[in-house]
ModelCIF file with pLDDT and N, C-alpha, C, O atoms, coordinates in Angstrom:
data_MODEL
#
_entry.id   MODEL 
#
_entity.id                         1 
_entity.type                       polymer 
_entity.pdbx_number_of_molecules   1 
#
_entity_poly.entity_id                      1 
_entity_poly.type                           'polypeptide(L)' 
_entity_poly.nstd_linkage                   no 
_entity_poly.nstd_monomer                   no 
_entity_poly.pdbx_seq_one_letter_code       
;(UNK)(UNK)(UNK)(UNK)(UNK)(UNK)(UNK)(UNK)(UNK)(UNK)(UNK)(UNK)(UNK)(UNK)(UNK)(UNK)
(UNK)(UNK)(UNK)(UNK)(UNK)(UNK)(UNK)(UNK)(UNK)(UNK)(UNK)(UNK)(UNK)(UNK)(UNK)
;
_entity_poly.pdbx_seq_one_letter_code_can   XXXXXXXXXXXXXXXXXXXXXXXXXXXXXXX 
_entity_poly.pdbx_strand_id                 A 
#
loop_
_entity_poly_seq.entity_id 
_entity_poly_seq.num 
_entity_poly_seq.mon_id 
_entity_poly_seq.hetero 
1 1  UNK n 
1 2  UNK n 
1 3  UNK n 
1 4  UNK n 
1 5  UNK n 
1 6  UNK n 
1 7  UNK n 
1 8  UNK n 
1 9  UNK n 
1 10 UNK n 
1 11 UNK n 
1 12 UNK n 
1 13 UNK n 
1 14 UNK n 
1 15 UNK n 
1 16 UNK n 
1 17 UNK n 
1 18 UNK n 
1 19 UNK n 
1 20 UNK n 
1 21 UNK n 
1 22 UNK n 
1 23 UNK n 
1 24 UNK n 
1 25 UNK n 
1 26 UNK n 
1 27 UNK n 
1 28 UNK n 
1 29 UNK n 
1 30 UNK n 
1 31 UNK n 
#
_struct_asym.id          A 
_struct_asym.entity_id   1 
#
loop_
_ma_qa_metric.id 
_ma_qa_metric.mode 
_ma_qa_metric.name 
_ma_qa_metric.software_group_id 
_ma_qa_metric.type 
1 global pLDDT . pLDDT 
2 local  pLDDT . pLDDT 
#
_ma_qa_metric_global.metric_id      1 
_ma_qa_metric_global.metric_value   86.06 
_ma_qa_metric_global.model_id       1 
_ma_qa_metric_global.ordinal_id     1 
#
loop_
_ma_qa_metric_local.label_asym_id 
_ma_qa_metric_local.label_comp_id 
_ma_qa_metric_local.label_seq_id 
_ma_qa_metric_local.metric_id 
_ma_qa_metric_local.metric_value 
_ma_qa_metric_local.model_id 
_ma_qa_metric_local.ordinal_id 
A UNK 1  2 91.00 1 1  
A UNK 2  2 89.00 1 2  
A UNK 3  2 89.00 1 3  
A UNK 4  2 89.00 1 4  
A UNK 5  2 90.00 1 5  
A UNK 6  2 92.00 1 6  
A UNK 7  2 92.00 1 7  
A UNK 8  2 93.00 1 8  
A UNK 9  2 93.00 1 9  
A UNK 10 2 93.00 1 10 
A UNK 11 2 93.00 1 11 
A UNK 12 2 93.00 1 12 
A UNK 13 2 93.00 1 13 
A UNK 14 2 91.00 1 14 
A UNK 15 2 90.00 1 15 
A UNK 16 2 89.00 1 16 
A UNK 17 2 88.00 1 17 
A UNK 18 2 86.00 1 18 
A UNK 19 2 82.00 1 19 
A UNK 20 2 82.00 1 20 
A UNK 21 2 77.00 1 21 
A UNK 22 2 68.00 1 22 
A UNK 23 2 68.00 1 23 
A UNK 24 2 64.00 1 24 
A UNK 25 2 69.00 1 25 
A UNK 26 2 78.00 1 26 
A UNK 27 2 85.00 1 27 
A UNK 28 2 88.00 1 28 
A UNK 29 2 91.00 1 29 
A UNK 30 2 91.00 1 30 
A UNK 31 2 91.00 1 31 
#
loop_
_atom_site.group_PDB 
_atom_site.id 
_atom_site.type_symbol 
_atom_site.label_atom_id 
_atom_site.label_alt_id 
_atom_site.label_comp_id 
_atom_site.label_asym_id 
_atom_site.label_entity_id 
_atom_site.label_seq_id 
_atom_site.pdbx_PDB_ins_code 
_atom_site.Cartn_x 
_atom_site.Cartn_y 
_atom_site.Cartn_z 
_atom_site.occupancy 
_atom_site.B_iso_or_equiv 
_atom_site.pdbx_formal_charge 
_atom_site.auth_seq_id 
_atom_site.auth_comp_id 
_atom_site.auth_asym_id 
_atom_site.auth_atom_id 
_atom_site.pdbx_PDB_model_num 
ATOM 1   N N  . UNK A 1 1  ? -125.193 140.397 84.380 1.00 91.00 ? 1  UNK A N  1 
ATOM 2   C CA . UNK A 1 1  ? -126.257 141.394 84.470 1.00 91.00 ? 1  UNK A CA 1 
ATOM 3   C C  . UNK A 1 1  ? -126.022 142.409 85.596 1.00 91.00 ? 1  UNK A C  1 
ATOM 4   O O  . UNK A 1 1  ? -125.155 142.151 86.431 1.00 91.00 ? 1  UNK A O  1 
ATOM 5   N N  . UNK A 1 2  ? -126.742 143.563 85.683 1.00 89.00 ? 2  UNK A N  1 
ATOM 6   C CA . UNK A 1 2  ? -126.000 144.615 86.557 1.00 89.00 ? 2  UNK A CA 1 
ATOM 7   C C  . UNK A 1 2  ? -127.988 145.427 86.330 1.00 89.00 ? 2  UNK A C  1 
ATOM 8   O O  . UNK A 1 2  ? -128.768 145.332 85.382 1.00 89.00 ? 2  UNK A O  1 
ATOM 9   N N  . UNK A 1 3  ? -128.103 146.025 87.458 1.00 89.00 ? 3  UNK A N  1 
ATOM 10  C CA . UNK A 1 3  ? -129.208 146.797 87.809 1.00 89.00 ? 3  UNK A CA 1 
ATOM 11  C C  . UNK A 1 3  ? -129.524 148.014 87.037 1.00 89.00 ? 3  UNK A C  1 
ATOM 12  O O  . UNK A 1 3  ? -130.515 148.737 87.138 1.00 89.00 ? 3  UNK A O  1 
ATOM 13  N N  . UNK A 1 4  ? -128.469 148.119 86.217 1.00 89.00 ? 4  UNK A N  1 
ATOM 14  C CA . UNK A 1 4  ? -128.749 149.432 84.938 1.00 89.00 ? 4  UNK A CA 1 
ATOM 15  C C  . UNK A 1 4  ? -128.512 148.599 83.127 1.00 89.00 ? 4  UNK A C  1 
ATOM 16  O O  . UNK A 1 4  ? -127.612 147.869 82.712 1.00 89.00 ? 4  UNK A O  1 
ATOM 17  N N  . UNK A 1 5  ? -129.893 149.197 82.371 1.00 90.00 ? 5  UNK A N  1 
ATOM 18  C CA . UNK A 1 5  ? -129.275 148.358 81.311 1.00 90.00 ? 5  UNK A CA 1 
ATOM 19  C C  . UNK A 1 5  ? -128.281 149.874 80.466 1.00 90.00 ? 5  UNK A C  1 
ATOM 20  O O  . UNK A 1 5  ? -128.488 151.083 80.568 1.00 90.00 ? 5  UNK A O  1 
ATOM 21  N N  . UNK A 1 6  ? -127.407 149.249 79.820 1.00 92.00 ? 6  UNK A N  1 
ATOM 22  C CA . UNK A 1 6  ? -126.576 150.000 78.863 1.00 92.00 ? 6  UNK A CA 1 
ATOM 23  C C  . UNK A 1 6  ? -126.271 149.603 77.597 1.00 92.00 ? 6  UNK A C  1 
ATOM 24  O O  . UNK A 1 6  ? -127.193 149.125 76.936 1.00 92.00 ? 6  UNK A O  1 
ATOM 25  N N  . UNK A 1 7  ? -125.117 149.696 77.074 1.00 92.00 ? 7  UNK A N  1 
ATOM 26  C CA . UNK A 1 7  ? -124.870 149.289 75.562 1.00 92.00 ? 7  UNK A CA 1 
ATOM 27  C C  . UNK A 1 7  ? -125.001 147.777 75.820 1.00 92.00 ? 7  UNK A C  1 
ATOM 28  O O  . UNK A 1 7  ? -125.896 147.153 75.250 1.00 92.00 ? 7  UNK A O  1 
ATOM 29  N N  . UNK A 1 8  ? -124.343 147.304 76.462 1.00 93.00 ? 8  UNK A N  1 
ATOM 30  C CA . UNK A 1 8  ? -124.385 145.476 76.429 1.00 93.00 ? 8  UNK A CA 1 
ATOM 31  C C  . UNK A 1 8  ? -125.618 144.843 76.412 1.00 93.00 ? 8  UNK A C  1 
ATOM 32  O O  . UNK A 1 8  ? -125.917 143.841 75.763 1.00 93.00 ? 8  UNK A O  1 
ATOM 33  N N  . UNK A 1 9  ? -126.370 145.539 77.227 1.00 93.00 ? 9  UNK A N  1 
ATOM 34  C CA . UNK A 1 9  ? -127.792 144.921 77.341 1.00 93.00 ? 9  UNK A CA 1 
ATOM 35  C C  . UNK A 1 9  ? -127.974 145.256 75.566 1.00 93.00 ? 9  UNK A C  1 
ATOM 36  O O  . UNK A 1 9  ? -128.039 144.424 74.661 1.00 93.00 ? 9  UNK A O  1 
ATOM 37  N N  . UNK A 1 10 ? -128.001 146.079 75.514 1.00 93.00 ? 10 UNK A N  1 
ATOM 38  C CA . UNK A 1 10 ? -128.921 146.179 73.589 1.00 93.00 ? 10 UNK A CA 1 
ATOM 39  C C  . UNK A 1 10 ? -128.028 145.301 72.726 1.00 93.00 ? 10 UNK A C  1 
ATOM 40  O O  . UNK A 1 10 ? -128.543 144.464 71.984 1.00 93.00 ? 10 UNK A O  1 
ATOM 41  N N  . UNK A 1 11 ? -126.818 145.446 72.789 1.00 93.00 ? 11 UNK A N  1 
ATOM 42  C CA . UNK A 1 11 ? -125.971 144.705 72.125 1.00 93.00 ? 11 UNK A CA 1 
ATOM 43  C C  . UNK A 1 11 ? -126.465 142.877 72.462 1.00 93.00 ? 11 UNK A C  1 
ATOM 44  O O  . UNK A 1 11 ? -126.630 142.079 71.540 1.00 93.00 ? 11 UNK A O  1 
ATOM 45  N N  . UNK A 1 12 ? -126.557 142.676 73.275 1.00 93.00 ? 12 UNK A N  1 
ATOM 46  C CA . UNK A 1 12 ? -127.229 140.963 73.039 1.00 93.00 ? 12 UNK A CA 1 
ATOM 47  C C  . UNK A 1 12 ? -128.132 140.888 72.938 1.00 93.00 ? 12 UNK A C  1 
ATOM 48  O O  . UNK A 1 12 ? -128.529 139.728 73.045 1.00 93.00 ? 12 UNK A O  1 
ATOM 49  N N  . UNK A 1 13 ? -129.350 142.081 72.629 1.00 93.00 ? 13 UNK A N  1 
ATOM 50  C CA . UNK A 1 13 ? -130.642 141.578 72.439 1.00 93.00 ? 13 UNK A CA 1 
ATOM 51  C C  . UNK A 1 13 ? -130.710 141.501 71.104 1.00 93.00 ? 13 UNK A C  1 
ATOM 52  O O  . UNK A 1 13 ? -131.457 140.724 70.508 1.00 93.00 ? 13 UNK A O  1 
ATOM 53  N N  . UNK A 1 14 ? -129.444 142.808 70.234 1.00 91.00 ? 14 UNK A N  1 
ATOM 54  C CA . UNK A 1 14 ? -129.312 143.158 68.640 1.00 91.00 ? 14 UNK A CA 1 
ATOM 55  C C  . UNK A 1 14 ? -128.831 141.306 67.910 1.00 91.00 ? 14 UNK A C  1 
ATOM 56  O O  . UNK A 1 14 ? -129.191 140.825 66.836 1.00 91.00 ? 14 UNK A O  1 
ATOM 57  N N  . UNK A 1 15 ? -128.026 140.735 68.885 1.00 90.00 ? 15 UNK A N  1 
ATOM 58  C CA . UNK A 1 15 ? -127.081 139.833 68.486 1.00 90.00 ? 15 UNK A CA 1 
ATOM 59  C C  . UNK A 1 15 ? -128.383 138.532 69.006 1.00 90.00 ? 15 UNK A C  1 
ATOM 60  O O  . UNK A 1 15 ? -128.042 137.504 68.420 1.00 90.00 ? 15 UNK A O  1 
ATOM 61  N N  . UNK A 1 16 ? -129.182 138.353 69.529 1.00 89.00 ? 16 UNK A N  1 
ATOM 62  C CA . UNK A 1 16 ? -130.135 137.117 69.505 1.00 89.00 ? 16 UNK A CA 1 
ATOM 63  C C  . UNK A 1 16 ? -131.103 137.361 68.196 1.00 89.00 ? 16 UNK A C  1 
ATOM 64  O O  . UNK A 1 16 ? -131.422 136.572 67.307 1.00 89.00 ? 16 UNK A O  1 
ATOM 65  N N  . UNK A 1 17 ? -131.508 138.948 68.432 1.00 88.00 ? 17 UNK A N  1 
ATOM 66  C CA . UNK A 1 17 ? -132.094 138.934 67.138 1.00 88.00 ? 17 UNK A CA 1 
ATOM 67  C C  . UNK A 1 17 ? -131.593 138.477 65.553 1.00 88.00 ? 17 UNK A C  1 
ATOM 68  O O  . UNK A 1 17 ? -132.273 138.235 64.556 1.00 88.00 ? 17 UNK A O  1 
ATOM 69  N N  . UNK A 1 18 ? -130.248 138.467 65.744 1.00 86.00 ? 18 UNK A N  1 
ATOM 70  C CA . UNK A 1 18 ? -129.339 138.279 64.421 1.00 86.00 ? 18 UNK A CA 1 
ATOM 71  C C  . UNK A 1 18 ? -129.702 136.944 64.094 1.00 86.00 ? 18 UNK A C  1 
ATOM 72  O O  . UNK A 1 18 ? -130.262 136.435 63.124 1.00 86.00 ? 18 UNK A O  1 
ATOM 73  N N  . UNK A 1 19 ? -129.033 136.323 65.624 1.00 82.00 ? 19 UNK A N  1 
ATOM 74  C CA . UNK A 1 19 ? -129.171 134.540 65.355 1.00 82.00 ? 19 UNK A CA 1 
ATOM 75  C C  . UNK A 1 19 ? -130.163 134.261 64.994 1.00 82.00 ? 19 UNK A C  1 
ATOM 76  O O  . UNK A 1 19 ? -130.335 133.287 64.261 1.00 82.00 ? 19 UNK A O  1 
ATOM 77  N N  . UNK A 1 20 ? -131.195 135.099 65.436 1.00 82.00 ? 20 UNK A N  1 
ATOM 78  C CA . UNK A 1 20 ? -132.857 134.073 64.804 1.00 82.00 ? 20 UNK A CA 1 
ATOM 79  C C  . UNK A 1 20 ? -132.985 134.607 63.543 1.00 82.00 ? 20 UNK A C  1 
ATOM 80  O O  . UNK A 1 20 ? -133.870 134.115 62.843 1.00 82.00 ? 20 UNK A O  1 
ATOM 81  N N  . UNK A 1 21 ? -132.185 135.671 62.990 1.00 77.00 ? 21 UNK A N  1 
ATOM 82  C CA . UNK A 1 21 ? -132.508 135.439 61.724 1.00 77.00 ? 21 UNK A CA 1 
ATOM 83  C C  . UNK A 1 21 ? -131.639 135.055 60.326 1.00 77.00 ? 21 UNK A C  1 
ATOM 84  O O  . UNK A 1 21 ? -131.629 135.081 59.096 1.00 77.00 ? 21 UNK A O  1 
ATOM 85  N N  . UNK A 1 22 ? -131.062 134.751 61.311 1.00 68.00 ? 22 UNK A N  1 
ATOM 86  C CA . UNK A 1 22 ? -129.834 133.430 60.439 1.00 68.00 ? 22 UNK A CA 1 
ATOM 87  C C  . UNK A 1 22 ? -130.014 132.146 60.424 1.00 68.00 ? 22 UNK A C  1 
ATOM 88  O O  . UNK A 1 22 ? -129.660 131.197 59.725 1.00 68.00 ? 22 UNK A O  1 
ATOM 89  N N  . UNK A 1 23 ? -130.789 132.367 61.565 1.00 68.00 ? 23 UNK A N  1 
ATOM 90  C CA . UNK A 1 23 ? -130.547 130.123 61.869 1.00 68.00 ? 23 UNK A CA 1 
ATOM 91  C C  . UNK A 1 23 ? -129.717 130.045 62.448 1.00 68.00 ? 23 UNK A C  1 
ATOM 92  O O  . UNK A 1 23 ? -129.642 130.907 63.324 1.00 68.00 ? 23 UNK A O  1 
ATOM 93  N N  . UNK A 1 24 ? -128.712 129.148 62.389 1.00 64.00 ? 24 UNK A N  1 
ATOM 94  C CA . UNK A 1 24 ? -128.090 128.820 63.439 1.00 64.00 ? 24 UNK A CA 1 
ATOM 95  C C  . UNK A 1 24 ? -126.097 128.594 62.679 1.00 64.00 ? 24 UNK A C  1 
ATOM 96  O O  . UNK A 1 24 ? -125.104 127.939 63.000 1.00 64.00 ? 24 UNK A O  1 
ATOM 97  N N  . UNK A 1 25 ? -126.423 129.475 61.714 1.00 69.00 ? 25 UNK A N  1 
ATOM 98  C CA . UNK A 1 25 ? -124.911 129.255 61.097 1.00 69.00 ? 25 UNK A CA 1 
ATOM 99  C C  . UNK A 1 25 ? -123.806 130.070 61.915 1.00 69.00 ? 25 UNK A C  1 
ATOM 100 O O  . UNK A 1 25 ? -122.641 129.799 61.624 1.00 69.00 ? 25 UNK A O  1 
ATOM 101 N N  . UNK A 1 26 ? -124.012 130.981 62.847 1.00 78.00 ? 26 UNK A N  1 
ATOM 102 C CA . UNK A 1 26 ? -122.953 131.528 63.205 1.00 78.00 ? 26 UNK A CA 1 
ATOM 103 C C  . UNK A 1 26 ? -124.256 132.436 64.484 1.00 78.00 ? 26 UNK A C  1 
ATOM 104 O O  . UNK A 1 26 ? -125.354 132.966 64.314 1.00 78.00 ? 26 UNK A O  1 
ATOM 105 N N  . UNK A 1 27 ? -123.373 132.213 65.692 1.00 85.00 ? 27 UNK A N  1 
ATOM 106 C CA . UNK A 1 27 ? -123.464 132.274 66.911 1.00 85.00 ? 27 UNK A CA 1 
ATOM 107 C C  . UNK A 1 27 ? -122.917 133.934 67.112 1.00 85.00 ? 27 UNK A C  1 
ATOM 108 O O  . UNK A 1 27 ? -121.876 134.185 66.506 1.00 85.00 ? 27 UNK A O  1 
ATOM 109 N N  . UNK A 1 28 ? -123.328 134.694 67.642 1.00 88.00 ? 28 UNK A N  1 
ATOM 110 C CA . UNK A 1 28 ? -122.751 135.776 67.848 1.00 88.00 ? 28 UNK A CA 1 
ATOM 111 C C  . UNK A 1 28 ? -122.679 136.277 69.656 1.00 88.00 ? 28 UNK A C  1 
ATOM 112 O O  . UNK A 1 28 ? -121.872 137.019 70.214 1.00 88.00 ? 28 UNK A O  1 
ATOM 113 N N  . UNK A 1 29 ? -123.991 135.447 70.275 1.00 91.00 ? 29 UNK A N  1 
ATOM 114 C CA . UNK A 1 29 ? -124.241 135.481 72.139 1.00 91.00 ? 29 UNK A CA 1 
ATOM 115 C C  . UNK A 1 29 ? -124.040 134.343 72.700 1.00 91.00 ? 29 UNK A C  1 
ATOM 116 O O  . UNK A 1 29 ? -124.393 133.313 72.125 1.00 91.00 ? 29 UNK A O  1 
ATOM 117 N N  . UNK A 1 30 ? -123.467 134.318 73.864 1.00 91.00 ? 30 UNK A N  1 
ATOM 118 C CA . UNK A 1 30 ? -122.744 132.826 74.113 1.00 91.00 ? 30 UNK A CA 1 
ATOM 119 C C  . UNK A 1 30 ? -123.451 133.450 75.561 1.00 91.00 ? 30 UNK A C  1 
ATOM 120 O O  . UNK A 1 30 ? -123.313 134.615 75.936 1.00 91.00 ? 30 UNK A O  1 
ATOM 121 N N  . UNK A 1 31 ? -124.381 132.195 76.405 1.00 91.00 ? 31 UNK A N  1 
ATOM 122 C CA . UNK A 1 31 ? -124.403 132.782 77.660 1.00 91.00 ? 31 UNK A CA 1 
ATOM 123 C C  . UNK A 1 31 ? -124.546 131.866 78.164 1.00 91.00 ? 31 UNK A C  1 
ATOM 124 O O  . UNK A 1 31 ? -124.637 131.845 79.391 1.00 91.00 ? 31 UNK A O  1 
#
């Protein structure tokens, strides 16, 4: 994490949103 958000920040919020709407078949945020 870093004191400015940018692409990464949206990019793992796009990619948790994915997982929850998959279930749990494929992982895309590892933290």
């Amino acid at each position: 994490p870093a004191r400015e958000k940018n692409f990464f920040y949206t990019l793992i919020q796009t990619n948790k949103r994915i997982q929850v709407k998959r279930g749990k078949h494929r992982q895309n945020h590892f933290q």
